[in-house]
PDB file of N, CA and C in Angstrom:
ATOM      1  N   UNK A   1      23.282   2.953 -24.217  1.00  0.00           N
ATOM      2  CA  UNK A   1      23.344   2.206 -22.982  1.00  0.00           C
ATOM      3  C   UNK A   1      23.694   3.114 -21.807  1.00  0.00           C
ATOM      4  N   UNK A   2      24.368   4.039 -22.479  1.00  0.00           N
ATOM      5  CA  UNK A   2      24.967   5.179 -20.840  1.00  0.00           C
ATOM      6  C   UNK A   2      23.609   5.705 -20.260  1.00  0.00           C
ATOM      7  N   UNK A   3      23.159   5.976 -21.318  1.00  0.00           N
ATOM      8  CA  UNK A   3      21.757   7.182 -20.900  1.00  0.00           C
ATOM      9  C   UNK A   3      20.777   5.952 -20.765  1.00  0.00           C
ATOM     10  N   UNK A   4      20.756   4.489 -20.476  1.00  0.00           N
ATOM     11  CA  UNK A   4      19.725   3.659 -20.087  1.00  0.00           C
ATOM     12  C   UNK A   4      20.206   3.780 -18.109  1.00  0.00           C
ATOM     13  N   UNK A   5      21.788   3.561 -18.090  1.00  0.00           N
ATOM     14  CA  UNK A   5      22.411   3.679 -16.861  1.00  0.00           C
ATOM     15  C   UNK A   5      21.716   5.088 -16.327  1.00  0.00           C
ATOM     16  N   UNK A   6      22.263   5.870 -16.679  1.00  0.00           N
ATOM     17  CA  UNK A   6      21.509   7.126 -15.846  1.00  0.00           C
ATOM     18  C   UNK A   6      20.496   7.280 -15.595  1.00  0.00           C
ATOM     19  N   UNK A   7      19.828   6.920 -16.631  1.00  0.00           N
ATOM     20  CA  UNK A   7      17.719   6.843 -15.688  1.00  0.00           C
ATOM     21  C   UNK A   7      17.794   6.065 -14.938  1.00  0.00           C
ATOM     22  N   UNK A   8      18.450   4.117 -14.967  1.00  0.00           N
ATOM     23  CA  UNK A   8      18.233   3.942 -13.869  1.00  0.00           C
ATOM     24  C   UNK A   8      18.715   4.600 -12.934  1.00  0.00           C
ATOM     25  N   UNK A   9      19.807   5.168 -13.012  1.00  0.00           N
ATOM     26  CA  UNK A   9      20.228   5.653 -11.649  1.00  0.00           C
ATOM     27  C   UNK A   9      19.119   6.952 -10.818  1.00  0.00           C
ATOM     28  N   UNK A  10      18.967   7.758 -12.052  1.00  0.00           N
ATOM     29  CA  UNK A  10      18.161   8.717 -11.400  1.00  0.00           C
ATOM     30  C   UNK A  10      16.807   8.151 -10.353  1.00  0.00           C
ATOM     31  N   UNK A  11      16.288   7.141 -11.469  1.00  0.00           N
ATOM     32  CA  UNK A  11      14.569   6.212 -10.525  1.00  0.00           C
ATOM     33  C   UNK A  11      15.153   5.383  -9.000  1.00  0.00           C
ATOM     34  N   UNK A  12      16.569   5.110  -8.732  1.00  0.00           N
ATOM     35  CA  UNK A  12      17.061   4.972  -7.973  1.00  0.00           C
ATOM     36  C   UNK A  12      16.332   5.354  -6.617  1.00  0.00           C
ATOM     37  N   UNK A  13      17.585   6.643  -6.778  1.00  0.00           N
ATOM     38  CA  UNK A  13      17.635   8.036  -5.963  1.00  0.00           C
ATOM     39  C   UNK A  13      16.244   9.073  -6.287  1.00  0.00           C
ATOM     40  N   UNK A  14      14.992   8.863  -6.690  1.00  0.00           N
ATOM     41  CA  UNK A  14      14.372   9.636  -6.522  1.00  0.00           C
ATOM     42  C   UNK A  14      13.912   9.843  -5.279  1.00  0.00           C
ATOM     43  N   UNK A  15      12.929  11.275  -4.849  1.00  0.00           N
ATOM     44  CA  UNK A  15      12.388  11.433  -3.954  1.00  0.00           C
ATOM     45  C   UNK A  15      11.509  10.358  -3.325  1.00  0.00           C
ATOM     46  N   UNK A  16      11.803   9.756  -2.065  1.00  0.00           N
ATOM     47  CA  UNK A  16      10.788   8.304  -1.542  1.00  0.00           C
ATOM     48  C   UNK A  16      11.624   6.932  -1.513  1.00  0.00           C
ATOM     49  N   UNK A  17      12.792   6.936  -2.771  1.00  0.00           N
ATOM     50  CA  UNK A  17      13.266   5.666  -3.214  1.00  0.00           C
ATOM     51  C   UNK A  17      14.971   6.365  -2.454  1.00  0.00           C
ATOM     52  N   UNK A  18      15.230   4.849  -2.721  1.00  0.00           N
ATOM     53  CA  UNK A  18      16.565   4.475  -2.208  1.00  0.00           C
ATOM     54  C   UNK A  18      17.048   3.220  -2.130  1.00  0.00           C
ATOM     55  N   UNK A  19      18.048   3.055  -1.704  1.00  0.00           N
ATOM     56  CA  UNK A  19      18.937   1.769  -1.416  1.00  0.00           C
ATOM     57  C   UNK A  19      18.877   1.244  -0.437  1.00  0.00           C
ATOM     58  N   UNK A  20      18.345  -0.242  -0.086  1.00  0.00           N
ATOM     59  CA  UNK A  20      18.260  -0.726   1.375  1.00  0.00           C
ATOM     60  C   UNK A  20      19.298  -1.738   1.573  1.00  0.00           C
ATOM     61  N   UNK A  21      20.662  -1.233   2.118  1.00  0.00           N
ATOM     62  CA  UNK A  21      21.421  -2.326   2.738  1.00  0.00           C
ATOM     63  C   UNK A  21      21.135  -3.788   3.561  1.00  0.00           C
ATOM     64  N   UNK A  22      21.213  -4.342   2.858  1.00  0.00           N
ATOM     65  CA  UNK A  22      20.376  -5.959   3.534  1.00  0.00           C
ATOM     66  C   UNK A  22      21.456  -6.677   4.291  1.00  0.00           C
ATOM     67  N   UNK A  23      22.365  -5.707   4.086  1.00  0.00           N
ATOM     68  CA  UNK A  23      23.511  -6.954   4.922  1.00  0.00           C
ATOM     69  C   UNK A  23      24.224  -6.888   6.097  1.00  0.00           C
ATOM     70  N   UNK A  24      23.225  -6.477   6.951  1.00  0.00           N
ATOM     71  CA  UNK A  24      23.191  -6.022   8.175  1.00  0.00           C
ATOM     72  C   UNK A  24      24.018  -7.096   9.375  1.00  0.00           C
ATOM     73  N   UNK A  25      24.961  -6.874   9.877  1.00  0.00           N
ATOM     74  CA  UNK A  25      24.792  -7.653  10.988  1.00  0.00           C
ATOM     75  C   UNK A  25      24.071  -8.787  11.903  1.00  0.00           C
ATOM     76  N   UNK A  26      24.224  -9.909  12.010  1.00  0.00           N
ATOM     77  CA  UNK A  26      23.149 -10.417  13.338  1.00  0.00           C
ATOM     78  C   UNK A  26      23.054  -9.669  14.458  1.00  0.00           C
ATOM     79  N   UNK A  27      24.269  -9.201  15.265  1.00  0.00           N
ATOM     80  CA  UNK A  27      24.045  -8.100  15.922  1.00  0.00           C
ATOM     81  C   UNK A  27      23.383  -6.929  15.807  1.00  0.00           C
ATOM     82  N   UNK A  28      23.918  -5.980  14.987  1.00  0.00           N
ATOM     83  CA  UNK A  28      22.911  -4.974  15.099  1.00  0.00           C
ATOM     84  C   UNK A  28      21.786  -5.232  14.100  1.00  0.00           C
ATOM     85  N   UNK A  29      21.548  -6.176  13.561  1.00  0.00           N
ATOM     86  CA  UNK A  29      19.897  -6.537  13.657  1.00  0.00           C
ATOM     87  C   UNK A  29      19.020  -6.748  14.370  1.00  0.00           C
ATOM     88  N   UNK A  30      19.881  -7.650  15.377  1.00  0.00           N
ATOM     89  CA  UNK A  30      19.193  -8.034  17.050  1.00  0.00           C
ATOM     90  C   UNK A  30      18.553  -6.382  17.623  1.00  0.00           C
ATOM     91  N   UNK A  31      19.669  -5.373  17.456  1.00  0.00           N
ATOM     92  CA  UNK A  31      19.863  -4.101  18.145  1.00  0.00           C
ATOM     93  C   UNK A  31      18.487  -3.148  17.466  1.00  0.00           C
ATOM     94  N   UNK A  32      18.082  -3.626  16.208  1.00  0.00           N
ATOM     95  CA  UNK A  32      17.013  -3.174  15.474  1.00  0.00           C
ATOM     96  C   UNK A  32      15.857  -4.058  15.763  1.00  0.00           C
ATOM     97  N   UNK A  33      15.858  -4.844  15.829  1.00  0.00           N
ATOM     98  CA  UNK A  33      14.558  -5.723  16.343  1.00  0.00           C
ATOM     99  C   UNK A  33      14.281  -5.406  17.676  1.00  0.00           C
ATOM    100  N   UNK A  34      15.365  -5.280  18.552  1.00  0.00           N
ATOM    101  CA  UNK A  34      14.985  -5.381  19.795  1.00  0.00           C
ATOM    102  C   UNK A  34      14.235  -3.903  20.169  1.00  0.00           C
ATOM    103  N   UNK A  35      14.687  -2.542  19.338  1.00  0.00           N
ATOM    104  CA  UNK A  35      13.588  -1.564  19.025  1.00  0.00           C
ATOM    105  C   UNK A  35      12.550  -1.608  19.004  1.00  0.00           C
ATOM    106  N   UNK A  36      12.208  -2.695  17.625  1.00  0.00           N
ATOM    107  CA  UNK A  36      10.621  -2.742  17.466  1.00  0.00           C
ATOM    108  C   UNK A  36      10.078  -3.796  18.176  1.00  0.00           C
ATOM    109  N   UNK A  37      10.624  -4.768  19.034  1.00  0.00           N
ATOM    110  CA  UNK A  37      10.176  -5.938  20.143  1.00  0.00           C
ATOM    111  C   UNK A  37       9.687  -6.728  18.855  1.00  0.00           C
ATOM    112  N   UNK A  38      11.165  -7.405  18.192  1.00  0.00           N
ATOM    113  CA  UNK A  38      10.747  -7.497  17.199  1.00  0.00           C
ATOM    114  C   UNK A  38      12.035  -9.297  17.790  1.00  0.00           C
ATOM    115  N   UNK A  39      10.811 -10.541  17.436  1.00  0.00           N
ATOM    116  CA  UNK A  39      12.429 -11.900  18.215  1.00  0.00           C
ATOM    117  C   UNK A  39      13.475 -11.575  17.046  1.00  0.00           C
ATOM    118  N   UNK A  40      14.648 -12.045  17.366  1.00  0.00           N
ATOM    119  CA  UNK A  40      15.571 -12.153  16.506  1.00  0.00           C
ATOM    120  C   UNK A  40      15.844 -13.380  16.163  1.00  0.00           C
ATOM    121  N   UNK A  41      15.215 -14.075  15.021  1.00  0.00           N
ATOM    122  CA  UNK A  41      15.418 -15.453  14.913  1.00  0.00           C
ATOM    123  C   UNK A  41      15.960 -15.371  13.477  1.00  0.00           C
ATOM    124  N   UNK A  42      16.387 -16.511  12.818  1.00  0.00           N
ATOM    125  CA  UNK A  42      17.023 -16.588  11.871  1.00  0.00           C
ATOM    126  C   UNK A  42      15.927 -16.798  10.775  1.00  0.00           C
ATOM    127  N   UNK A  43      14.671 -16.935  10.945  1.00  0.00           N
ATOM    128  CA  UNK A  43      13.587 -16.766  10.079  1.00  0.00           C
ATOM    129  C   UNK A  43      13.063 -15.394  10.075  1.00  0.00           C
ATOM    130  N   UNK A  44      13.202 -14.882  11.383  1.00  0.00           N
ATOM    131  CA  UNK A  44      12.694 -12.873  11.273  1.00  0.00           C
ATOM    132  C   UNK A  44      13.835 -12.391  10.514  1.00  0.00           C
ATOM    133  N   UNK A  45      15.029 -12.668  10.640  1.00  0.00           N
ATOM    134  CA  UNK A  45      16.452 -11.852   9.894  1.00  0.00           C
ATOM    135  C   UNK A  45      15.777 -11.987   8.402  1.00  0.00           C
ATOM    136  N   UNK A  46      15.692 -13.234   7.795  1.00  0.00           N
ATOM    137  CA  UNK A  46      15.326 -13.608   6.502  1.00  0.00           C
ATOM    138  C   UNK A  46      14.039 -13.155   5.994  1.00  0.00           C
ATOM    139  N   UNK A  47      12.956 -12.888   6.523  1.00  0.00           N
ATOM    140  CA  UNK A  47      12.017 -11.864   6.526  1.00  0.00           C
ATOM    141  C   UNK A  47      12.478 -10.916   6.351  1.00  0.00           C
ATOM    142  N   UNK A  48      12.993 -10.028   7.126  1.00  0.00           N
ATOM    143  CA  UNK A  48      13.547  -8.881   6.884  1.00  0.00           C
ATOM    144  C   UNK A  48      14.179  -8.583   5.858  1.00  0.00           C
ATOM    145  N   UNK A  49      15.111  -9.571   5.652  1.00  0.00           N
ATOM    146  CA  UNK A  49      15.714  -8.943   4.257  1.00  0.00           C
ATOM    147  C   UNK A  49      15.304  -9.437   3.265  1.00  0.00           C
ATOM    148  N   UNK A  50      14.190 -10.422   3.208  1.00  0.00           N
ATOM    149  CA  UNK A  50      13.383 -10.335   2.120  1.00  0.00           C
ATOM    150  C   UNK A  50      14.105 -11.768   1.233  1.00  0.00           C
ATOM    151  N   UNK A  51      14.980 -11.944   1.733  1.00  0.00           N
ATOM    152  CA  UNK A  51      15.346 -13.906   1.282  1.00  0.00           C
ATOM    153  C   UNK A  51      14.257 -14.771   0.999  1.00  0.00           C
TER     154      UNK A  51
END
């Protein structure tokens, strides 16, 4: 089971992959949308993080 843990971990962290924090703020989500002229509604937040 250890060495099932460590591959996942490695396919994780490979080159390309990573961890996407979804639990962003309403604020600085607003502050990220408003980047991409992107509305900040409570259906784009949930889009975004994929809810």
């Amino acid at each position: 089971m250890n060495r099932d843990l460590e591959n996942l971990a490695a396919l994780l962290v490979a080159n390309g992959k990573g961890i996407l924090a979804a639990d962003e703020t309403v604020p600085t989500l607003t502050k990220r949308f408003d980047t991409l002229v992107i509305s900040s509604t409570e259906q784009s937040r949930r889009d975004w993080r994929g809810d």
